[in-house]
PDB file of N, CA and C in Angstrom:
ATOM      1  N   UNK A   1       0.853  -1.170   0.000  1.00  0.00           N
ATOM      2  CA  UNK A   1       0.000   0.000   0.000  1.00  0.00           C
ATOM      3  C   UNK A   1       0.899   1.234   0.000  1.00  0.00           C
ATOM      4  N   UNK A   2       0.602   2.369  -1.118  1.00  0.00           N
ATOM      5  CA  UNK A   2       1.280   3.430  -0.862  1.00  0.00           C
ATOM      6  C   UNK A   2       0.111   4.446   0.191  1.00  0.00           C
ATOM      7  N   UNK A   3       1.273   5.131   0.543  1.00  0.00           N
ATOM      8  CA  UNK A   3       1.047   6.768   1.420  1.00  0.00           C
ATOM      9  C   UNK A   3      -0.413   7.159   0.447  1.00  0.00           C
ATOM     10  N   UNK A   4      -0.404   7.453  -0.817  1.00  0.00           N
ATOM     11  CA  UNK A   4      -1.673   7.837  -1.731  1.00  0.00           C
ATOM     12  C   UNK A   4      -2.554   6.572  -0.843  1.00  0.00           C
ATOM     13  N   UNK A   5      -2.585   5.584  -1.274  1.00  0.00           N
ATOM     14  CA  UNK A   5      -3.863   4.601  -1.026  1.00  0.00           C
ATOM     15  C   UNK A   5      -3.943   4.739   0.448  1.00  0.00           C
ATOM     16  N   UNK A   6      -3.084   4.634   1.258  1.00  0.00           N
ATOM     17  CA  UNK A   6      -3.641   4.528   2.569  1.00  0.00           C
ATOM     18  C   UNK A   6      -4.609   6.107   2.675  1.00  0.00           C
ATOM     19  N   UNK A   7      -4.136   7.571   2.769  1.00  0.00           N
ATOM     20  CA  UNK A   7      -4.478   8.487   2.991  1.00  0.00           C
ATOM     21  C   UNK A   7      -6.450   8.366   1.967  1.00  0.00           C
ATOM     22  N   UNK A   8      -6.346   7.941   0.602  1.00  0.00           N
ATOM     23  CA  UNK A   8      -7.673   7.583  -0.105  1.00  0.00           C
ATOM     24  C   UNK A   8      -8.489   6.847   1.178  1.00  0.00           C
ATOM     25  N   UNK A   9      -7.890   5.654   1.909  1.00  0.00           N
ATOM     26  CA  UNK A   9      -8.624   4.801   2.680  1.00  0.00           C
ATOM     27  C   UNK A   9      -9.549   5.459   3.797  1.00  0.00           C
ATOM     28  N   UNK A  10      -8.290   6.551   4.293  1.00  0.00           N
ATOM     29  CA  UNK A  10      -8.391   7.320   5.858  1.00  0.00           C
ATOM     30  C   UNK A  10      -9.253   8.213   5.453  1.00  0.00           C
ATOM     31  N   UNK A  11      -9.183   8.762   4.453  1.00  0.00           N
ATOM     32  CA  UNK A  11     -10.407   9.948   3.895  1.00  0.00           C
ATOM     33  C   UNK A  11     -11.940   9.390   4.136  1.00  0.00           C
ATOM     34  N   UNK A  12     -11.811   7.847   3.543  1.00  0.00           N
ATOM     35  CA  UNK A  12     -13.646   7.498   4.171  1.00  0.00           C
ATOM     36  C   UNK A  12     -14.154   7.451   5.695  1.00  0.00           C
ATOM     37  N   UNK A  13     -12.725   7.339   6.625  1.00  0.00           N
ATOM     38  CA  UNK A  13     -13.190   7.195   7.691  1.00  0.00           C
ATOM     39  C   UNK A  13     -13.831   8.876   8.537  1.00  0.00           C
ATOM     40  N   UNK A  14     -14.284   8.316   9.710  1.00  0.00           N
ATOM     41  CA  UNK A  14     -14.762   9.334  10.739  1.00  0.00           C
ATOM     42  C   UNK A  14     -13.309  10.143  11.177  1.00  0.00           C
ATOM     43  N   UNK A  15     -12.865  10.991  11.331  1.00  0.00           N
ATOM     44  CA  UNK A  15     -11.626  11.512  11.284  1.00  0.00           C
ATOM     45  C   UNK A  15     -11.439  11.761  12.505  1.00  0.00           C
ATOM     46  N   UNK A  16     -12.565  11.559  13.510  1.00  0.00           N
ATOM     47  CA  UNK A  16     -12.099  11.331  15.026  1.00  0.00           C
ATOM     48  C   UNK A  16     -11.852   9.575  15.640  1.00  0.00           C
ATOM     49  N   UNK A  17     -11.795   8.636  14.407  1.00  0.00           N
ATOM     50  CA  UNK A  17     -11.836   7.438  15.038  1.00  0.00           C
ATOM     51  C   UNK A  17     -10.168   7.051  16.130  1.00  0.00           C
ATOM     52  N   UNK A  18      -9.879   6.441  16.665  1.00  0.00           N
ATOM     53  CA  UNK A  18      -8.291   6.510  17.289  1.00  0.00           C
ATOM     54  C   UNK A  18      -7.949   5.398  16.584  1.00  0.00           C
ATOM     55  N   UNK A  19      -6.706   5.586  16.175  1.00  0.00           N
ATOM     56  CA  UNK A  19      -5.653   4.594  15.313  1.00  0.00           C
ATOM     57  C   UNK A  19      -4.587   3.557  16.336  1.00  0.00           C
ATOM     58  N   UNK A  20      -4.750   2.136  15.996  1.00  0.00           N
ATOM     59  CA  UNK A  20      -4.647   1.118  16.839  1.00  0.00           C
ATOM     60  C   UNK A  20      -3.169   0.437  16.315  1.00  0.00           C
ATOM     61  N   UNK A  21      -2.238  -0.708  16.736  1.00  0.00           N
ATOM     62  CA  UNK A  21      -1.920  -1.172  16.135  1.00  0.00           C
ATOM     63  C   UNK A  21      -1.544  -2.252  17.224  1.00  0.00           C
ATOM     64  N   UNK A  22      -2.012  -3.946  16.391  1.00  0.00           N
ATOM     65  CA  UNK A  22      -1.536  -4.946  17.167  1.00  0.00           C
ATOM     66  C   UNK A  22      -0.975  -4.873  18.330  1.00  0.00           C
ATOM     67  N   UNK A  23      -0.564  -5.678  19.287  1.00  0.00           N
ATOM     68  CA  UNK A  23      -0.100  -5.879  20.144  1.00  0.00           C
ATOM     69  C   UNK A  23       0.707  -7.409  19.670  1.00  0.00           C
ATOM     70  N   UNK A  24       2.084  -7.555  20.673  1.00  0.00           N
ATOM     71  CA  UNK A  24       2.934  -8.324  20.352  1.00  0.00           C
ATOM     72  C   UNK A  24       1.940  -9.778  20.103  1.00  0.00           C
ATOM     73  N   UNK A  25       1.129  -9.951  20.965  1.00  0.00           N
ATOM     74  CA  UNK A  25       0.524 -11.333  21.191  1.00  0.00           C
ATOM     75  C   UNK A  25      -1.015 -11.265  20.915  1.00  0.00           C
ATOM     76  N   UNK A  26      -1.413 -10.402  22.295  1.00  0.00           N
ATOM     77  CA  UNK A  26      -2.847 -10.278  22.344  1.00  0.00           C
ATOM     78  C   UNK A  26      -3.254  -8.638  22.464  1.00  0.00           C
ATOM     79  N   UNK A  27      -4.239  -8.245  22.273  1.00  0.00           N
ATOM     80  CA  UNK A  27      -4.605  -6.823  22.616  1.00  0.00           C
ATOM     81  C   UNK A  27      -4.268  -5.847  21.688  1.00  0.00           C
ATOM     82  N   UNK A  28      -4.301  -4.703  21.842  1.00  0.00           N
ATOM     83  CA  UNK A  28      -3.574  -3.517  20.904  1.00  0.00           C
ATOM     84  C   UNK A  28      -3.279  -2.002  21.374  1.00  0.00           C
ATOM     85  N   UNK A  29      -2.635  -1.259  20.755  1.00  0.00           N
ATOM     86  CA  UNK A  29      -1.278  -0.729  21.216  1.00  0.00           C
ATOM     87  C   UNK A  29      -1.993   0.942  20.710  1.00  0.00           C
ATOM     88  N   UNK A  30      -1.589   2.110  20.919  1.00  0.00           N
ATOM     89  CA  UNK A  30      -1.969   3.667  20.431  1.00  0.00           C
ATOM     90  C   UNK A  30      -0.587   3.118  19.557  1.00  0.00           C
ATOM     91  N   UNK A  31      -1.109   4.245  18.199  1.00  0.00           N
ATOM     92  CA  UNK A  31       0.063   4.458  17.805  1.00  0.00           C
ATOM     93  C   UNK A  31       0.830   5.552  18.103  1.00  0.00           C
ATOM     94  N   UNK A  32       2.095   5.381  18.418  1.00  0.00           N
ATOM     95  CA  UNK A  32       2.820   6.761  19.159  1.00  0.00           C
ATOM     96  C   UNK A  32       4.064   6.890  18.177  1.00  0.00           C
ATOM     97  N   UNK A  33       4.256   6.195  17.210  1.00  0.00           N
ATOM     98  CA  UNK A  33       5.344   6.709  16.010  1.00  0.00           C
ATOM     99  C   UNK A  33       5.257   6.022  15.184  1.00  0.00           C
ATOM    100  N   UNK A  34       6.001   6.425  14.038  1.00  0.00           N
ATOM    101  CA  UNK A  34       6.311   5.913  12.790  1.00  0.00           C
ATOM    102  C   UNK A  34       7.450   6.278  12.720  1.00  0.00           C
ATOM    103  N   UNK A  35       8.447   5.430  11.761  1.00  0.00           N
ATOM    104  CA  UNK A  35       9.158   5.063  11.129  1.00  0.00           C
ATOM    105  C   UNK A  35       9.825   4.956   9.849  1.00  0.00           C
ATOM    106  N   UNK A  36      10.581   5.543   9.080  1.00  0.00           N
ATOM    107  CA  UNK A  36      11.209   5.875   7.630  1.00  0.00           C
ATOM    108  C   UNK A  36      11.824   4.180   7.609  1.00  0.00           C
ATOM    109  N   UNK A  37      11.587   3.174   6.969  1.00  0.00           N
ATOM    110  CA  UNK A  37      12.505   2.211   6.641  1.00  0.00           C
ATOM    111  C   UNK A  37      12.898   1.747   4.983  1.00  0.00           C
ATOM    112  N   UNK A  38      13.546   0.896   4.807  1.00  0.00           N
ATOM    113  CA  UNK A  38      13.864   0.369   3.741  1.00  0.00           C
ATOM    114  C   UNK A  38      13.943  -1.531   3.600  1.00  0.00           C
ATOM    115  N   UNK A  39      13.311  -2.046   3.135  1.00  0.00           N
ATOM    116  CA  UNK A  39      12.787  -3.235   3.432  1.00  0.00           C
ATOM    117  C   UNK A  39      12.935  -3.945   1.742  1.00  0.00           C
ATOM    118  N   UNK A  40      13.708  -5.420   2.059  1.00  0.00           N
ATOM    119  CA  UNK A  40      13.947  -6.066   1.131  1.00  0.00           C
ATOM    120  C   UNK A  40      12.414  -6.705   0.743  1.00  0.00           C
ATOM    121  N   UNK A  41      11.653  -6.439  -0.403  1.00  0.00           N
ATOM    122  CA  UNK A  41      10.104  -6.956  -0.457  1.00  0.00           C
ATOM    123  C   UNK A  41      10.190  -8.771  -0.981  1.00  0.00           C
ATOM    124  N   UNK A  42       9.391  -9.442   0.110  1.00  0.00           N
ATOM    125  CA  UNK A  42       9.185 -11.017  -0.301  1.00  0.00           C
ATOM    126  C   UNK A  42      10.512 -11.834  -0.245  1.00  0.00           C
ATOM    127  N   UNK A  43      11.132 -11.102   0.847  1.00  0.00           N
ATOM    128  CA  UNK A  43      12.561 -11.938   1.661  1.00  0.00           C
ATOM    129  C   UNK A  43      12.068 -13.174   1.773  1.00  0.00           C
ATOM    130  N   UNK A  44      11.150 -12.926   2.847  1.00  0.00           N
ATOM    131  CA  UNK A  44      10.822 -14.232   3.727  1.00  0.00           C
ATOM    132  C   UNK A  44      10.198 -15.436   2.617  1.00  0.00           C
ATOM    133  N   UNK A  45       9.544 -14.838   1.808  1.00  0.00           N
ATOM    134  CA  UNK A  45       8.615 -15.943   0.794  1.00  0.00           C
ATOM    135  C   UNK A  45      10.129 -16.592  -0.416  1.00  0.00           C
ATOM    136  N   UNK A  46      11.049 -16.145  -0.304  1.00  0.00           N
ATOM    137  CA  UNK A  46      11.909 -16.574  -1.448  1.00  0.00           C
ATOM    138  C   UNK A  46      13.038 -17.938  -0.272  1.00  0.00           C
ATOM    139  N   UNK A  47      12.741 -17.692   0.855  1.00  0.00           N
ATOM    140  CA  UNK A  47      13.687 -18.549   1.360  1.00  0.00           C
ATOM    141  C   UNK A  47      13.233 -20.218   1.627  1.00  0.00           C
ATOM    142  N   UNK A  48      14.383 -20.638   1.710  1.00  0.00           N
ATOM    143  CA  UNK A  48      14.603 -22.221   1.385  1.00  0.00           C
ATOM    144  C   UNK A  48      13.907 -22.828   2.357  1.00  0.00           C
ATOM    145  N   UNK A  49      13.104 -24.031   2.375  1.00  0.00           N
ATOM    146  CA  UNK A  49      12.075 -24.492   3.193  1.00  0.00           C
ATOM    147  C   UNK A  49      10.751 -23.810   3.155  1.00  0.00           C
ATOM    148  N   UNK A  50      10.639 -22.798   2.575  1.00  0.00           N
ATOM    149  CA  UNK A  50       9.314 -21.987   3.049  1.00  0.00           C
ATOM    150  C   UNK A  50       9.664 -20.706   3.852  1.00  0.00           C
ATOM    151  N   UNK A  51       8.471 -19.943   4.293  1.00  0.00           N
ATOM    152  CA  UNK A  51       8.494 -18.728   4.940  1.00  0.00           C
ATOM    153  C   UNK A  51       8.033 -19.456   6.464  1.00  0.00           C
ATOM    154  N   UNK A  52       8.231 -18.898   7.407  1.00  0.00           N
ATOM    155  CA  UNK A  52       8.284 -19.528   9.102  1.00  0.00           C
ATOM    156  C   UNK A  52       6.868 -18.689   9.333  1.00  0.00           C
ATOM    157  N   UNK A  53       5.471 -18.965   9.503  1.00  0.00           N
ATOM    158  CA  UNK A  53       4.611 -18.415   9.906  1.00  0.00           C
ATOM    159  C   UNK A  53       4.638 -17.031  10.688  1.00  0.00           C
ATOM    160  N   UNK A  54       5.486 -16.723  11.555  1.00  0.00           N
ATOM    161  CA  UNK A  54       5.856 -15.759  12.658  1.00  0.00           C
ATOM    162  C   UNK A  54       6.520 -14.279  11.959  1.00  0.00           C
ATOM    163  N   UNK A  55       7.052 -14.570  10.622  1.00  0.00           N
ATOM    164  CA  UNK A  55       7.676 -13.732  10.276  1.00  0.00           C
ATOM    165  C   UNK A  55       6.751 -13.153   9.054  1.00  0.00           C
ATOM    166  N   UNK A  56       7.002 -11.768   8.489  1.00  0.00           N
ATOM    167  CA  UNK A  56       6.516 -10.969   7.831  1.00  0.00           C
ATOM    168  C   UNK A  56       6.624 -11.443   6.245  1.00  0.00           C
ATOM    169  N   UNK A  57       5.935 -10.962   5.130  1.00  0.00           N
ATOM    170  CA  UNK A  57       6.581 -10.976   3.771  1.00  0.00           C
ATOM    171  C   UNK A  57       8.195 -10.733   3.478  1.00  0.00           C
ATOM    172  N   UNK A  58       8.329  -9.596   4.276  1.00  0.00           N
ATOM    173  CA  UNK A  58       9.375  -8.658   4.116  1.00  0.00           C
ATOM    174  C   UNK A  58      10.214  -8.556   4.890  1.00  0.00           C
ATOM    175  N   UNK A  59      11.495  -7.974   4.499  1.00  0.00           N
ATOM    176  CA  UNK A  59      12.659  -7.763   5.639  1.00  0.00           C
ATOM    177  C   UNK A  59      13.571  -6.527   5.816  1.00  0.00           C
ATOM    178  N   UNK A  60      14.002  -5.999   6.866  1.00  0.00           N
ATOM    179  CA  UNK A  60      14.536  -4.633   6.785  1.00  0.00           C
ATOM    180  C   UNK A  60      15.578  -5.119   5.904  1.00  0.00           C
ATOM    181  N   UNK A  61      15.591  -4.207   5.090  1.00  0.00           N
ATOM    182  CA  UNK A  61      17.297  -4.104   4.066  1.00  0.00           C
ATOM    183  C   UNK A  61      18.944  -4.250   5.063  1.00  0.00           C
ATOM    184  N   UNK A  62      18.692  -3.831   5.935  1.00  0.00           N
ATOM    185  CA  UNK A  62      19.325  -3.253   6.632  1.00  0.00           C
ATOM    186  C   UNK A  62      20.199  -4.420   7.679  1.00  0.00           C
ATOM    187  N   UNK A  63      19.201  -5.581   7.888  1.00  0.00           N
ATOM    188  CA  UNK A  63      19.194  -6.596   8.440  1.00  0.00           C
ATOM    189  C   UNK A  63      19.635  -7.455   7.166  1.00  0.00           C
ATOM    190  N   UNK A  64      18.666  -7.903   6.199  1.00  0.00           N
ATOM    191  CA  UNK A  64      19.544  -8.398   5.062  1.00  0.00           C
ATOM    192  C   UNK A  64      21.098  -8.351   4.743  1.00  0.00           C
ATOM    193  N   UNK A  65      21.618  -6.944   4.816  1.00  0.00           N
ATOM    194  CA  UNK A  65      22.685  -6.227   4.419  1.00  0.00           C
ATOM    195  C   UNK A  65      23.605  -6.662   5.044  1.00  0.00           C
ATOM    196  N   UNK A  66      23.678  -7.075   6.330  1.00  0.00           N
ATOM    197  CA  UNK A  66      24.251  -7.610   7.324  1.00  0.00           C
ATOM    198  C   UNK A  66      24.547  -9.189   7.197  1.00  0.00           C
ATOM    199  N   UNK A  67      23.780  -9.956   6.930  1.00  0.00           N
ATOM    200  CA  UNK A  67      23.754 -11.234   6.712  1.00  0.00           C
ATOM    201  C   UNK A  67      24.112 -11.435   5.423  1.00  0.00           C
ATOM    202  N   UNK A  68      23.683 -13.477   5.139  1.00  0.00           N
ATOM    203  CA  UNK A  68      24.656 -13.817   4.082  1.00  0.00           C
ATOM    204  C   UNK A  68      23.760 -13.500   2.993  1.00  0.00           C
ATOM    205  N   UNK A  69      22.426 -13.047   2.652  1.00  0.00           N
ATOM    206  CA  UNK A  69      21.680 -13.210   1.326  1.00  0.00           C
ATOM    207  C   UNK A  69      21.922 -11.774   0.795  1.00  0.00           C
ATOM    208  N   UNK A  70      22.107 -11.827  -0.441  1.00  0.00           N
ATOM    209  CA  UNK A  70      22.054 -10.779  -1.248  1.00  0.00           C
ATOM    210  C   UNK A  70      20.975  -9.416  -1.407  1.00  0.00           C
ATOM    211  N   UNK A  71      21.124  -8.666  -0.945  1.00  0.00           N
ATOM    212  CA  UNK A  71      20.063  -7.799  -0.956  1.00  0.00           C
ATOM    213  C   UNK A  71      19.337  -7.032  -2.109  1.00  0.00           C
ATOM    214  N   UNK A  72      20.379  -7.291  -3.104  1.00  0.00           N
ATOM    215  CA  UNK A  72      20.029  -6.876  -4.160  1.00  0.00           C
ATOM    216  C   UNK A  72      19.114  -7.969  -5.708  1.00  0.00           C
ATOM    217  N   UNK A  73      19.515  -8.959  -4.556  1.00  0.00           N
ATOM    218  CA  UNK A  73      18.411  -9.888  -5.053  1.00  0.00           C
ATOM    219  C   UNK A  73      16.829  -9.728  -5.163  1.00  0.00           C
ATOM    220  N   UNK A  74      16.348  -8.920  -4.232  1.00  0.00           N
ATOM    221  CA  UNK A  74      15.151  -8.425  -4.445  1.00  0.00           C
ATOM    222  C   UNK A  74      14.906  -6.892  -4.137  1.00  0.00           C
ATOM    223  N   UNK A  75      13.636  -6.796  -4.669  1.00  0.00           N
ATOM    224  CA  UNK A  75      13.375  -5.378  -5.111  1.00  0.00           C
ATOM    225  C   UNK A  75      13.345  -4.678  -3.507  1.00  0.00           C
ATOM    226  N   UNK A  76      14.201  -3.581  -3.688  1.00  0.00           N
ATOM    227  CA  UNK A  76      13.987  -2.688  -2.183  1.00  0.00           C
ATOM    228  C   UNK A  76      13.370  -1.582  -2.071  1.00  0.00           C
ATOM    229  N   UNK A  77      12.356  -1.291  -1.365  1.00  0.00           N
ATOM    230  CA  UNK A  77      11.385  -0.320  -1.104  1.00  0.00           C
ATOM    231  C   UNK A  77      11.692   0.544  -0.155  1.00  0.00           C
ATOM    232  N   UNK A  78      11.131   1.482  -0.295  1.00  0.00           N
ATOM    233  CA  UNK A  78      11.086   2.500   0.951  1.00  0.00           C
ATOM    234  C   UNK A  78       9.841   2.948   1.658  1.00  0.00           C
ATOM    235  N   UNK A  79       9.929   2.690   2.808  1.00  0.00           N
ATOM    236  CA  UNK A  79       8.466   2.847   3.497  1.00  0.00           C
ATOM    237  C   UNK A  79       8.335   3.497   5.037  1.00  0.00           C
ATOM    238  N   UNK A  80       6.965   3.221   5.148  1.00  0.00           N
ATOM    239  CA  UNK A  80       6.951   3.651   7.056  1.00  0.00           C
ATOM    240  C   UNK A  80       6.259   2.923   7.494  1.00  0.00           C
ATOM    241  N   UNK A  81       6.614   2.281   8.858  1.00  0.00           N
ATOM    242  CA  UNK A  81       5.802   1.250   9.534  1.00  0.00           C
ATOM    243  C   UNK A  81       5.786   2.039  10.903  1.00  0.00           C
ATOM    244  N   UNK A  82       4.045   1.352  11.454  1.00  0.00           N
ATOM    245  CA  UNK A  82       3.562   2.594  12.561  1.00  0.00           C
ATOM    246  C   UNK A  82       4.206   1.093  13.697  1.00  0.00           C
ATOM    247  N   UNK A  83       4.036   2.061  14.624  1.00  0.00           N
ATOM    248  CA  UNK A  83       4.334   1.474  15.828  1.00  0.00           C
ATOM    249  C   UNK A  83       3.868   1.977  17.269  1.00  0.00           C
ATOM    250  N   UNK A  84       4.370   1.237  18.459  1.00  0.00           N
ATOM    251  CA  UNK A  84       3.475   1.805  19.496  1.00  0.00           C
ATOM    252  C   UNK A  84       3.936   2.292  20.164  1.00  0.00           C
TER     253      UNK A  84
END
């Protein structure tokens, strides 16, 4: 989802609703920041055995970059992920 589509989404809503996000396990969290990242897209789905349920599509670049897989093996994005 880009910044355009999400903001299209937020436009239908009530503009006093409060914005939530998961909780580690159970429950959910205010959001109190966001985040500028850069994320290797469909890390997790290209690796050997399968993707591990627990983990995301995606992976920070950054973390990639560090380890043994090539980062430039897949397409790298730039994004923001909310948090609590």
């Amino acid at each position: 989802m880009t910044v355009l589509e999400l903001i299209g989404e937020l436009e239908k809503l009530d503009q006093t609703l409060e914005v939530y996000v998961k909780g580690y396990e159970d429950g959910y969290n205010d959001v109190s920041l966001f985040e500028h990242i850069e994320v290797c897209r469909d890390f997790y789905n290209d690796q050997e055995g399968g993707k591990d349920w627990w983990n995301g599509d995606h992976e920070d670049y950054n973390a990639v970059r560090k380890g043994p897989a090539d980062p430039f093996k897949y397409e790298i994005k730039k994004g923001i992920v909310f948090d609590r």
